[in-house]
PDB file of N, CA and C in Angstrom:
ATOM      1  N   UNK A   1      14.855 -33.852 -19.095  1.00  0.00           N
ATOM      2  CA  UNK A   1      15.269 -33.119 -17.909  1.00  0.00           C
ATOM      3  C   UNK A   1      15.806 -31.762 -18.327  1.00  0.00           C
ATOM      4  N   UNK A   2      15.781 -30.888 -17.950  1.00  0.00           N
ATOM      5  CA  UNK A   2      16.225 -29.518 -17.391  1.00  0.00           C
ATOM      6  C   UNK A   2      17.281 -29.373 -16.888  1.00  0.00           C
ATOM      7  N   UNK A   3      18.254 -28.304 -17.818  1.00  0.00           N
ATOM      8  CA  UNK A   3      19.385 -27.199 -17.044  1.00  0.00           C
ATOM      9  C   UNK A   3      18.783 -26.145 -16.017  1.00  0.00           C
ATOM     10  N   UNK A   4      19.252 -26.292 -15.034  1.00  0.00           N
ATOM     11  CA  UNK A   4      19.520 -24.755 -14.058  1.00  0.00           C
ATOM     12  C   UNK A   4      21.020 -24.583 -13.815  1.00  0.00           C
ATOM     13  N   UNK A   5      20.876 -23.045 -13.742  1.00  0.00           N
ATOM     14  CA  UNK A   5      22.052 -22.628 -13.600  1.00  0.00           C
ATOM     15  C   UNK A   5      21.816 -22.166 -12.207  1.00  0.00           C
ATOM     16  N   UNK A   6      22.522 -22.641 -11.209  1.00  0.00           N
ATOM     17  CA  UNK A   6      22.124 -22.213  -9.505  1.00  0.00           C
ATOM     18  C   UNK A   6      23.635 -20.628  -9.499  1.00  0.00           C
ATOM     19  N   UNK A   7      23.247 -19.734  -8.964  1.00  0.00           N
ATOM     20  CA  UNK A   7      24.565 -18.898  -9.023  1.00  0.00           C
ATOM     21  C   UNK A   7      23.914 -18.157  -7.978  1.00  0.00           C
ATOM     22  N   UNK A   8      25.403 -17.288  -7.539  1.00  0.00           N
ATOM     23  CA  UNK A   8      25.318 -16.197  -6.956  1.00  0.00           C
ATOM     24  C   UNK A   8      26.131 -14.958  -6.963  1.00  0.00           C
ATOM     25  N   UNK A   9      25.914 -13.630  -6.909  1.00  0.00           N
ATOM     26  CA  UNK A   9      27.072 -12.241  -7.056  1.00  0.00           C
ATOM     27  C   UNK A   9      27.844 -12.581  -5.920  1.00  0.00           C
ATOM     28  N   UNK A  10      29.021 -12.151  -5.549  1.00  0.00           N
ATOM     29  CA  UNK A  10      30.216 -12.348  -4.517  1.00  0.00           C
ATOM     30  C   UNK A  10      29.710 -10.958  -3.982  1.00  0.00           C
ATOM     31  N   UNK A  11      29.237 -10.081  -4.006  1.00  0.00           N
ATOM     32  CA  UNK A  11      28.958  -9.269  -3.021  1.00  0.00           C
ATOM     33  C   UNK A  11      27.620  -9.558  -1.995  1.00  0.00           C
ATOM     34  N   UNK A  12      27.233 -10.445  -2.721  1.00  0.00           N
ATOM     35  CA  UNK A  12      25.685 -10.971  -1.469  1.00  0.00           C
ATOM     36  C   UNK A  12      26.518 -11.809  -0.675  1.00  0.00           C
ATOM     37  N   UNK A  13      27.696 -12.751  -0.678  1.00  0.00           N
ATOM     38  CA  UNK A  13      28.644 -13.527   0.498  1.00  0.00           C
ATOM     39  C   UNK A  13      29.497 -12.792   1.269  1.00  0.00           C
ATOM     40  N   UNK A  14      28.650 -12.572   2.074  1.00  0.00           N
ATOM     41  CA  UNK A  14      29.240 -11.580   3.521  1.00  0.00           C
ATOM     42  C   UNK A  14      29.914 -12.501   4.335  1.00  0.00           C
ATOM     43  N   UNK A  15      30.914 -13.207   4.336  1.00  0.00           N
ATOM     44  CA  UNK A  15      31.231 -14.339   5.515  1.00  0.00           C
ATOM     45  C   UNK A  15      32.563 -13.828   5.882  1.00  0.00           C
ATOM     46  N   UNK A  16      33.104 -13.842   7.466  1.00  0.00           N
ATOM     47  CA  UNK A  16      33.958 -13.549   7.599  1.00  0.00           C
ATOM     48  C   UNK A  16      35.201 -14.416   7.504  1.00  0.00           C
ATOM     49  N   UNK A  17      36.203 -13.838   7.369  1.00  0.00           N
ATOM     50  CA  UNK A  17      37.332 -14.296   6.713  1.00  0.00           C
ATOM     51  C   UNK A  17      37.832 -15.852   7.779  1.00  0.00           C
ATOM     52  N   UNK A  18      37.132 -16.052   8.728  1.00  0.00           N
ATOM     53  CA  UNK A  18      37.965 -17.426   9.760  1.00  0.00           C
ATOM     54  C   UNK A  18      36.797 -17.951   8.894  1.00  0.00           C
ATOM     55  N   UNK A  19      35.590 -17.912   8.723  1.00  0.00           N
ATOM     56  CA  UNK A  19      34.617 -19.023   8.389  1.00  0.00           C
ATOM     57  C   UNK A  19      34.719 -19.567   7.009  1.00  0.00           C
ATOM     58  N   UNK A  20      35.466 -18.651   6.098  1.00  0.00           N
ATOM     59  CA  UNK A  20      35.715 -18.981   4.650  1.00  0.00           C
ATOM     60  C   UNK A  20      36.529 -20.676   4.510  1.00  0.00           C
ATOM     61  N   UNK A  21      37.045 -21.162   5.259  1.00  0.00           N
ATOM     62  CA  UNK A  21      36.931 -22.417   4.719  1.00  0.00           C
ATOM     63  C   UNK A  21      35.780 -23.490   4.715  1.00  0.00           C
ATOM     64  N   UNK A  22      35.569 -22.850   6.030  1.00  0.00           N
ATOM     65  CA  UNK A  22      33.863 -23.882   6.613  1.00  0.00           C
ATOM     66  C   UNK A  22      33.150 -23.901   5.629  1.00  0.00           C
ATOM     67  N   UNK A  23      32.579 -22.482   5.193  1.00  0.00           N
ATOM     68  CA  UNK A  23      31.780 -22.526   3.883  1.00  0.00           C
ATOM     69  C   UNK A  23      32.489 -23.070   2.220  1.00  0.00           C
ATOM     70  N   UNK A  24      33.317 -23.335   2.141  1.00  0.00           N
ATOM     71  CA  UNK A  24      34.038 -23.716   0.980  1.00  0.00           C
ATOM     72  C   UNK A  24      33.885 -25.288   1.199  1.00  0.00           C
ATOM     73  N   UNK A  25      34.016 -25.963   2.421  1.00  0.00           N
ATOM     74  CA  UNK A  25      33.678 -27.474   2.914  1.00  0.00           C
ATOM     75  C   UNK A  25      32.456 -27.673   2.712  1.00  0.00           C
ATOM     76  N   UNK A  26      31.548 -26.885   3.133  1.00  0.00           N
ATOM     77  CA  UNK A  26      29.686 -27.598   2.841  1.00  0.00           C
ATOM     78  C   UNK A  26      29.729 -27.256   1.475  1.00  0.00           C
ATOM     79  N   UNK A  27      29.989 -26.021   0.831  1.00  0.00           N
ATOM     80  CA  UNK A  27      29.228 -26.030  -0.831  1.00  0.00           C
ATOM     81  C   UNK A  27      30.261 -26.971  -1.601  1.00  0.00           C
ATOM     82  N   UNK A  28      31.223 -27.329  -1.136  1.00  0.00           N
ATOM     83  CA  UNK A  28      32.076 -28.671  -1.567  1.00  0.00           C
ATOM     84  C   UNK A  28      31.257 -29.647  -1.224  1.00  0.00           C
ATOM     85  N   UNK A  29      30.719 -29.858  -0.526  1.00  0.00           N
ATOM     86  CA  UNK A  29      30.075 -31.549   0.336  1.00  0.00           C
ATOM     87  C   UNK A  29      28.740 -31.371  -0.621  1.00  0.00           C
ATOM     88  N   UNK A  30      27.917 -30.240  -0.662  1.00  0.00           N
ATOM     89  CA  UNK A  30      26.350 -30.569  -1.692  1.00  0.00           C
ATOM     90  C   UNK A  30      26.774 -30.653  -3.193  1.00  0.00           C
ATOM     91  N   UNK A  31      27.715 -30.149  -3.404  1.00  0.00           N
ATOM     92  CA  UNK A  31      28.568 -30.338  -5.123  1.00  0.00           C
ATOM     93  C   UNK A  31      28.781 -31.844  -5.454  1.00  0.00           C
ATOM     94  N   UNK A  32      29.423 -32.110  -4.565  1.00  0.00           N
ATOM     95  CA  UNK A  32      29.814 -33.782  -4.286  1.00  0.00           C
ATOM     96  C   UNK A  32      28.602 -34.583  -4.383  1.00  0.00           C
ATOM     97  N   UNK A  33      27.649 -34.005  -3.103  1.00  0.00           N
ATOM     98  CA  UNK A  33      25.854 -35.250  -3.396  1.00  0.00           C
ATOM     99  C   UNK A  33      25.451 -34.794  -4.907  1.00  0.00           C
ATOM    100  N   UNK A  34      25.471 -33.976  -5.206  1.00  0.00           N
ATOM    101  CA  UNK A  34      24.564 -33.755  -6.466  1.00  0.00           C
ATOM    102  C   UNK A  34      25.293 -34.539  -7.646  1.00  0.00           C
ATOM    103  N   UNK A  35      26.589 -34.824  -7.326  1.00  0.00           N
ATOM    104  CA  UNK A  35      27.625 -35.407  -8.522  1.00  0.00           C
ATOM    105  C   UNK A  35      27.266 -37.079  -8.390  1.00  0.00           C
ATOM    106  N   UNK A  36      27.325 -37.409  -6.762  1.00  0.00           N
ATOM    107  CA  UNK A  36      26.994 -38.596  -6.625  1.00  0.00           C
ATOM    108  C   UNK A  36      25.202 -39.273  -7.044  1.00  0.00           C
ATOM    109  N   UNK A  37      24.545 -38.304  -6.915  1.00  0.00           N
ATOM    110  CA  UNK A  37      23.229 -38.011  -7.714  1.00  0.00           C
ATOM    111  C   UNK A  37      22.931 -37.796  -9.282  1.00  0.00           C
ATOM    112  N   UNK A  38      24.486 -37.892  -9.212  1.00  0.00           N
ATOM    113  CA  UNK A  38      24.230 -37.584 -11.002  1.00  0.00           C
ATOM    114  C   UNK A  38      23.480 -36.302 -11.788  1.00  0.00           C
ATOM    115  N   UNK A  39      23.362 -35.352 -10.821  1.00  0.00           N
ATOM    116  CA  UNK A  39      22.634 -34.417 -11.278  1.00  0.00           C
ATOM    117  C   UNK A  39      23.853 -33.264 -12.373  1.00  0.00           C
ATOM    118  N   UNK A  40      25.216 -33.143 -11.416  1.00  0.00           N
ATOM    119  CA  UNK A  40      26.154 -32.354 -11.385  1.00  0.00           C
ATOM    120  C   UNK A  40      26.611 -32.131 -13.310  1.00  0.00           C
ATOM    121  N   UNK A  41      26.103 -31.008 -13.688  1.00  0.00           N
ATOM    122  CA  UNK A  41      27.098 -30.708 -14.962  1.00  0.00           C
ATOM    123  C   UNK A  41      28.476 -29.886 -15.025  1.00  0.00           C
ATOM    124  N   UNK A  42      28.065 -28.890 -14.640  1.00  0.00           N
ATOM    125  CA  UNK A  42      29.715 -28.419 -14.208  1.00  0.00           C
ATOM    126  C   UNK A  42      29.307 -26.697 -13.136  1.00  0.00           C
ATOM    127  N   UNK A  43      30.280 -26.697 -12.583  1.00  0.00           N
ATOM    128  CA  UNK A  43      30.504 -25.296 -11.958  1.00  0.00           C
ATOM    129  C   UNK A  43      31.766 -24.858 -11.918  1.00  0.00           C
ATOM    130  N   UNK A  44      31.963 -23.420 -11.047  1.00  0.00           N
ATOM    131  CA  UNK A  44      33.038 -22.713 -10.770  1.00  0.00           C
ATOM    132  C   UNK A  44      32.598 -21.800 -10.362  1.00  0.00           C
ATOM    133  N   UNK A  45      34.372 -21.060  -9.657  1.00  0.00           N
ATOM    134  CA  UNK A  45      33.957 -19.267  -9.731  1.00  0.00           C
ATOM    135  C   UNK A  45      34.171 -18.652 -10.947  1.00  0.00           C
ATOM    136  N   UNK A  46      33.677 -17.077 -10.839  1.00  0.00           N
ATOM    137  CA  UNK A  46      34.319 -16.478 -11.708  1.00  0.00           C
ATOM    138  C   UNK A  46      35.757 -16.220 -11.019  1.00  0.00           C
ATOM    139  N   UNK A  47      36.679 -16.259 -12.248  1.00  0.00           N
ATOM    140  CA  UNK A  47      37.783 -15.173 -11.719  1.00  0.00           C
ATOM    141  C   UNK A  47      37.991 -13.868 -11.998  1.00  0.00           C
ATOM    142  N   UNK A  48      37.422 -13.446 -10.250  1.00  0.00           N
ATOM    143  CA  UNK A  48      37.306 -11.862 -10.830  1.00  0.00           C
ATOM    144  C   UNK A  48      38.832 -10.880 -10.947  1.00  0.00           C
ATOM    145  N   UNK A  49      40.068 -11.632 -10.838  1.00  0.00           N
ATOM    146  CA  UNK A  49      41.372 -11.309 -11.038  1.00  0.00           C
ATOM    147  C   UNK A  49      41.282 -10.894 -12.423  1.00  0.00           C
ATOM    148  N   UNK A  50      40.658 -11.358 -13.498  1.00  0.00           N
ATOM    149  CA  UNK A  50      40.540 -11.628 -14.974  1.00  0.00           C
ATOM    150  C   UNK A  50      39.469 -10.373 -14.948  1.00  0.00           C
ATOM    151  N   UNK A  51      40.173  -9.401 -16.213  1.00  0.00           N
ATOM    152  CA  UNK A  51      38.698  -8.550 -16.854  1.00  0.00           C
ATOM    153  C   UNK A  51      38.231  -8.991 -17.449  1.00  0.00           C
ATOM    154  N   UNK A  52      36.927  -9.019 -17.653  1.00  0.00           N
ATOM    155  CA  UNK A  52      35.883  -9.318 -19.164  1.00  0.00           C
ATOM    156  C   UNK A  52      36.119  -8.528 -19.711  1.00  0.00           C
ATOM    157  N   UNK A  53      35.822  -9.179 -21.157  1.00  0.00           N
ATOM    158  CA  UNK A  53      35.686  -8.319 -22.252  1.00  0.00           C
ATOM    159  C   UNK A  53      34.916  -8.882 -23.028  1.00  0.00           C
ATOM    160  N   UNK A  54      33.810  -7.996 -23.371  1.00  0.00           N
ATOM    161  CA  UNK A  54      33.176  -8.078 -24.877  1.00  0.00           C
ATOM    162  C   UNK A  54      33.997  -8.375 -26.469  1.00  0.00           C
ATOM    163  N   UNK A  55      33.236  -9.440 -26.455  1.00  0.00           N
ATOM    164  CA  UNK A  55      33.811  -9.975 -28.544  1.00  0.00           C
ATOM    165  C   UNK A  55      33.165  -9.686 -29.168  1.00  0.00           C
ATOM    166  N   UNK A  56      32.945  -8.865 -30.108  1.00  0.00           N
ATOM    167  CA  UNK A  56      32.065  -7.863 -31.034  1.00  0.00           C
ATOM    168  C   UNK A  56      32.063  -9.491 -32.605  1.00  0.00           C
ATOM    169  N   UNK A  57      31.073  -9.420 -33.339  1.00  0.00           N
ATOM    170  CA  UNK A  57      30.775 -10.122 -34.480  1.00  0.00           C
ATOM    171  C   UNK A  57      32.245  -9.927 -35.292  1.00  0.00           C
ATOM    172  N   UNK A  58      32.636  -8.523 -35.223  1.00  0.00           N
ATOM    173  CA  UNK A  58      34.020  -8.333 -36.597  1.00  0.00           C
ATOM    174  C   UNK A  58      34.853  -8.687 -35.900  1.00  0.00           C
ATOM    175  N   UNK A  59      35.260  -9.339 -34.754  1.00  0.00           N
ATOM    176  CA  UNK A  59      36.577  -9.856 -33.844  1.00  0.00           C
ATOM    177  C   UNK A  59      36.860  -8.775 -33.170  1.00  0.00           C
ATOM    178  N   UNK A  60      36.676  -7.541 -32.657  1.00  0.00           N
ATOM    179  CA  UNK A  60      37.256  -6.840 -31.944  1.00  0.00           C
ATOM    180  C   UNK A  60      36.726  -6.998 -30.572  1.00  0.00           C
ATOM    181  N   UNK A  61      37.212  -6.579 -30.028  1.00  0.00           N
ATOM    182  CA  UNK A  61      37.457  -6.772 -28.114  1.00  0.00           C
ATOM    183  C   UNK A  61      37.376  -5.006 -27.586  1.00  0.00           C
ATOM    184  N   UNK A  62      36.122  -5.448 -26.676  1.00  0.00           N
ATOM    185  CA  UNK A  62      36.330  -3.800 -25.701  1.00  0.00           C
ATOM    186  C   UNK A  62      35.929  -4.304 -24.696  1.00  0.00           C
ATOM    187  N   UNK A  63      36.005  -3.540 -23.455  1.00  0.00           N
ATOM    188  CA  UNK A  63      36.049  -3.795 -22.039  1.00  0.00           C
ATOM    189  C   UNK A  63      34.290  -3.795 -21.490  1.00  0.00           C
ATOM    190  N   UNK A  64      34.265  -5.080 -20.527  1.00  0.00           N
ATOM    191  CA  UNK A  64      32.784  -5.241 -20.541  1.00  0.00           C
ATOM    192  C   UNK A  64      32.834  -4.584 -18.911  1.00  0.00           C
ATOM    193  N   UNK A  65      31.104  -3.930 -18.770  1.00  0.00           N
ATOM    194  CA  UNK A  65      31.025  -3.246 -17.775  1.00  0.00           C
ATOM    195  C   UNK A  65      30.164  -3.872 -16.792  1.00  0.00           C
ATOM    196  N   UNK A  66      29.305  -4.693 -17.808  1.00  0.00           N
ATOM    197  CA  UNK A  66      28.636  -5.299 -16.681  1.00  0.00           C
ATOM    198  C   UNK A  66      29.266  -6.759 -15.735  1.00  0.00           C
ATOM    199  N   UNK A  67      28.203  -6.575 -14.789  1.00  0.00           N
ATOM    200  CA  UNK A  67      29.502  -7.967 -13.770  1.00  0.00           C
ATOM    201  C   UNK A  67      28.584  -8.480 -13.443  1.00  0.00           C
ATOM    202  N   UNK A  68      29.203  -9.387 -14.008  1.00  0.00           N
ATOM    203  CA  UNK A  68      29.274 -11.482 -13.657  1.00  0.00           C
ATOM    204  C   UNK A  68      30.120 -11.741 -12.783  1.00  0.00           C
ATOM    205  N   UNK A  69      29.729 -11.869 -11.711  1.00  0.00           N
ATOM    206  CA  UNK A  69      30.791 -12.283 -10.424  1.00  0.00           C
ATOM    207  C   UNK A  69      30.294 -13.805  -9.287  1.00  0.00           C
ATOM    208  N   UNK A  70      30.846 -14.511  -8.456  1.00  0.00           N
ATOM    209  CA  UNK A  70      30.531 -14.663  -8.058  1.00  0.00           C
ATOM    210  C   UNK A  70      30.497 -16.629  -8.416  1.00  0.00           C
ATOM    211  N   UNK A  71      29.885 -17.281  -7.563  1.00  0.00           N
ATOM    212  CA  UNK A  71      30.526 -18.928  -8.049  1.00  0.00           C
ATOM    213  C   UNK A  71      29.167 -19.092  -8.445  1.00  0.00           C
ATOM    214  N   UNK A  72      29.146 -20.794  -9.421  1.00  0.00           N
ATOM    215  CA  UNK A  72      28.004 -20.615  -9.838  1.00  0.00           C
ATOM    216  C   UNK A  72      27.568 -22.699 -10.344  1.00  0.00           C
ATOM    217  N   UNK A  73      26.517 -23.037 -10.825  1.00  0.00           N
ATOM    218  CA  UNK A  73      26.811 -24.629 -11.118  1.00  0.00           C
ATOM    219  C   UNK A  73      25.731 -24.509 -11.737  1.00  0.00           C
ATOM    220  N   UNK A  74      25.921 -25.564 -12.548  1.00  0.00           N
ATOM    221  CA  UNK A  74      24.952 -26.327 -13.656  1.00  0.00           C
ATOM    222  C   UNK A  74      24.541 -27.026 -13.303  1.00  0.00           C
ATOM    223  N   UNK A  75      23.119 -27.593 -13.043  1.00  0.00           N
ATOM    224  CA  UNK A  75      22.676 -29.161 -12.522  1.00  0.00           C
ATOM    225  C   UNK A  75      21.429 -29.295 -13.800  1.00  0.00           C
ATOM    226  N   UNK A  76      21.441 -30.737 -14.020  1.00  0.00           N
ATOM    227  CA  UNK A  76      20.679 -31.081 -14.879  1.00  0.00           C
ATOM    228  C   UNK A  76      19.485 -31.802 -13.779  1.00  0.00           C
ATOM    229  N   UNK A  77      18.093 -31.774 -13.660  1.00  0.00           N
ATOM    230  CA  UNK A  77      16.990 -32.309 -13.113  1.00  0.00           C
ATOM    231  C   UNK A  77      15.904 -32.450 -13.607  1.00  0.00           C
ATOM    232  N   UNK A  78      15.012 -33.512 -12.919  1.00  0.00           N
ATOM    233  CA  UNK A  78      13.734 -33.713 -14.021  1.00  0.00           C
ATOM    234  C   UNK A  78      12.959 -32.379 -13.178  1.00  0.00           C
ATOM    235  N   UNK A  79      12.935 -31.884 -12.218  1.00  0.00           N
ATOM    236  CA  UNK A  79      11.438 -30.683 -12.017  1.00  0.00           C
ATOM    237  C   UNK A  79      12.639 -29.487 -11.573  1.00  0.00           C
ATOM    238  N   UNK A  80      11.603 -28.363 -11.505  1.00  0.00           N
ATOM    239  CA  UNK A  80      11.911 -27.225 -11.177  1.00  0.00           C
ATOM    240  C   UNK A  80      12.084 -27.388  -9.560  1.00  0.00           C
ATOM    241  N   UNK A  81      11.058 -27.925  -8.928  1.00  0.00           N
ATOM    242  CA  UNK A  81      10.673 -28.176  -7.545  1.00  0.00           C
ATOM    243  C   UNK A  81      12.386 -29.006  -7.282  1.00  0.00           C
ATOM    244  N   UNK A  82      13.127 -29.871  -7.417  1.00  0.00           N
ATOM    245  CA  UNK A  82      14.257 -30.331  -7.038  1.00  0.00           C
ATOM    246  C   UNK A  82      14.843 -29.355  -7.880  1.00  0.00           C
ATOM    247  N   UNK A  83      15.270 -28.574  -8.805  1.00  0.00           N
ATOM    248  CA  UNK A  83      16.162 -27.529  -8.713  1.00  0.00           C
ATOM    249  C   UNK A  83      16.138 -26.621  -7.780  1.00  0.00           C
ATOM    250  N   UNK A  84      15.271 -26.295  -6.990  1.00  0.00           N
ATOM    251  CA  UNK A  84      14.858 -25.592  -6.091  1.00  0.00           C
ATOM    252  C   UNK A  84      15.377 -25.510  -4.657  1.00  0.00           C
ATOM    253  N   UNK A  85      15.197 -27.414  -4.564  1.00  0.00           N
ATOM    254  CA  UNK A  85      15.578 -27.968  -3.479  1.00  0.00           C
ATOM    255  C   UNK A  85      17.454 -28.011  -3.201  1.00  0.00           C
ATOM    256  N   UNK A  86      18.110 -28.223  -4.381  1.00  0.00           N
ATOM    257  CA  UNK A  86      19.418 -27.825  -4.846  1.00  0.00           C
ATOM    258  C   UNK A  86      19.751 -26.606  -4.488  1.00  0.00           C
ATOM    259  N   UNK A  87      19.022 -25.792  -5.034  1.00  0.00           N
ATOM    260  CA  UNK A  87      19.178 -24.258  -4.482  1.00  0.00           C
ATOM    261  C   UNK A  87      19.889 -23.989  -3.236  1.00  0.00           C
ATOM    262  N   UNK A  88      18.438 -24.069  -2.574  1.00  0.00           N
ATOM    263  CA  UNK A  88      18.478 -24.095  -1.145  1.00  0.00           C
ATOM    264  C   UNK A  88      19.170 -24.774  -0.596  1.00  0.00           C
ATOM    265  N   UNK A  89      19.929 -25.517  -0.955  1.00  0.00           N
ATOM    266  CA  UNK A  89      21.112 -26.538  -0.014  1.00  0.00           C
ATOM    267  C   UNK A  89      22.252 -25.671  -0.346  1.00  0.00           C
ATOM    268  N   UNK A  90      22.563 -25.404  -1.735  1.00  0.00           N
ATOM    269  CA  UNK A  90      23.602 -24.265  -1.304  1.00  0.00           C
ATOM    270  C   UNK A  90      23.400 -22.962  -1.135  1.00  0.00           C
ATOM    271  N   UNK A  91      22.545 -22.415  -0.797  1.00  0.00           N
ATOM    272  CA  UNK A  91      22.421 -21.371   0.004  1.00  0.00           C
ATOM    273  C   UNK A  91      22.672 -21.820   1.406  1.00  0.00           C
ATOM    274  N   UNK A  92      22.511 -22.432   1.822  1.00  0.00           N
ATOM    275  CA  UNK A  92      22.796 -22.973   3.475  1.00  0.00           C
ATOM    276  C   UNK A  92      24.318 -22.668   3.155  1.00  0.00           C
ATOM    277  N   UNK A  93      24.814 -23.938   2.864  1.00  0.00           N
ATOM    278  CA  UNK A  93      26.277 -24.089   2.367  1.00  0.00           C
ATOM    279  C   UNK A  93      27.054 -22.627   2.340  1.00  0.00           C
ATOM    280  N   UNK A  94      26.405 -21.996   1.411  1.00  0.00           N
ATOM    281  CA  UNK A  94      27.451 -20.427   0.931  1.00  0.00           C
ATOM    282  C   UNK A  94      27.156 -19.635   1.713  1.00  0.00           C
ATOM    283  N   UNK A  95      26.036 -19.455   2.111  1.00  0.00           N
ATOM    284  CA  UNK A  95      25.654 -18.490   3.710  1.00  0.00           C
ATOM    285  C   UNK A  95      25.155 -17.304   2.637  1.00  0.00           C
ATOM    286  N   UNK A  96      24.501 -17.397   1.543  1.00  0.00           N
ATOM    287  CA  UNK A  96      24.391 -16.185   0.957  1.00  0.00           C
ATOM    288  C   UNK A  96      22.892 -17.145  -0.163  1.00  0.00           C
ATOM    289  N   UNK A  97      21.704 -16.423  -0.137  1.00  0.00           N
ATOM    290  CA  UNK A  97      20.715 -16.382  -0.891  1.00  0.00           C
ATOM    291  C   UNK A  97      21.671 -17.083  -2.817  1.00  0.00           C
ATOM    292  N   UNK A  98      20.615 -17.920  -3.537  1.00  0.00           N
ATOM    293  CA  UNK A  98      21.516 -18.110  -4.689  1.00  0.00           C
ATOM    294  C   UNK A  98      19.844 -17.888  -5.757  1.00  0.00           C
ATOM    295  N   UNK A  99      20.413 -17.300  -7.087  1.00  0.00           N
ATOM    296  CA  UNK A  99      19.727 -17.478  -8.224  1.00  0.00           C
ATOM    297  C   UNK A  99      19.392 -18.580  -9.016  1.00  0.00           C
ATOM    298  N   UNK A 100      18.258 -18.748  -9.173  1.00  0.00           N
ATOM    299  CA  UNK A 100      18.044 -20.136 -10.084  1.00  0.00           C
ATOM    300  C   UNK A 100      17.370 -19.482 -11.327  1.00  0.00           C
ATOM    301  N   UNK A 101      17.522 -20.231 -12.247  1.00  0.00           N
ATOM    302  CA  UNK A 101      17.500 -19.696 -13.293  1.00  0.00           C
ATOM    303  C   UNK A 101      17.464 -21.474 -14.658  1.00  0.00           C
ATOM    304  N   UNK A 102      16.759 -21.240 -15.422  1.00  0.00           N
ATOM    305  CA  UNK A 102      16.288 -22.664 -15.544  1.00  0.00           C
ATOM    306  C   UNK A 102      16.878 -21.997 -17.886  1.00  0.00           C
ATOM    307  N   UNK A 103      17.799 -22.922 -18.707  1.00  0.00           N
ATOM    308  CA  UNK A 103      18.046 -23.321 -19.333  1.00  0.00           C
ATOM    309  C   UNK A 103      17.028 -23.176 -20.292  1.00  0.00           C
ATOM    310  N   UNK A 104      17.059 -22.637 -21.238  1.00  0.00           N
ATOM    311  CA  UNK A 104      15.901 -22.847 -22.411  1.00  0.00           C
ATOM    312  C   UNK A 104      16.387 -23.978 -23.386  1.00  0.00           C
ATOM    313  N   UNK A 105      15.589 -25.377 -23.795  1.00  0.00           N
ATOM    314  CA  UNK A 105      16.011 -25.712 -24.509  1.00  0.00           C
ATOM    315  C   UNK A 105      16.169 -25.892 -25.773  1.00  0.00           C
ATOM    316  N   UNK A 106      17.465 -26.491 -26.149  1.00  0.00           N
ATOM    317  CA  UNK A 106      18.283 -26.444 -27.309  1.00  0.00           C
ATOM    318  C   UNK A 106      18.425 -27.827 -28.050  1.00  0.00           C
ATOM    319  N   UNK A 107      17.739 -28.537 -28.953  1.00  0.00           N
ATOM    320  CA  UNK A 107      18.250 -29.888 -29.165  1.00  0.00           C
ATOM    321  C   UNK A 107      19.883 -29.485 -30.001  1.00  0.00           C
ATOM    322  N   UNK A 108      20.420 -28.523 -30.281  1.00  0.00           N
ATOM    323  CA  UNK A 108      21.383 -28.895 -30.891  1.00  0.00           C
ATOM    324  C   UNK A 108      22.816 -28.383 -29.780  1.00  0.00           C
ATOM    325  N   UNK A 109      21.950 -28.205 -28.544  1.00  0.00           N
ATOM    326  CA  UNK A 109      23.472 -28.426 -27.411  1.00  0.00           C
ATOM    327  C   UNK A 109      23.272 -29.744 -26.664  1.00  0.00           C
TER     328      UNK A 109
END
């Protein structure tokens, strides 16, 4: 089976501020089937309170520019076609289009 990483930027979630729990209840409720499905590896948001920063090979730290924003989940599945279908359930859920994006694999992760 296959990693996807289902995500989305926080500037494509246009929802207004009374509906923000509603939508936090459904992409809670398809998180939940997919866990009870056994599909669920892990998610979150970013916290965009927190800066990134780049870790250079010699240990030093400088400020990263590009942005990673936005909530995001891991599901493990046997086809692309049901990562798909995952997708699209939380896009309903978040009210905002989501990226899929499929795991290259690794036998040593």
């Amino acid at each position: 089976m296959a990693k996807y990483l289902i995500s989305f930027p926080s500037a494509t979630m246009v929802v207004a501020d009374a509906d923000l729990p509603a939508v936090a209840e459904a992409s809670h409720e398809v998180i939940r089937e997919a866990k009870a499905a056994g599909v669920y590896v892990f998610g979150g948001g970013i916290d965009e309170r927190v800066a990134p920063v780049l870790v250079h090979a010699d240990g030093s730290v400088t400020p990263e520019t590009s942005r990673l924003d936005g909530g995001f989940c891991v599901l493990e599945v046997p086809s692309r076609a049901e990562a798909e279908g995952w997708a699209a359930r939380l896009a309903a859920a978040c009210r905002t289009p989501q990226e899929l994006r499929q795991f290259g694999y690794d036998p040593e992760s």
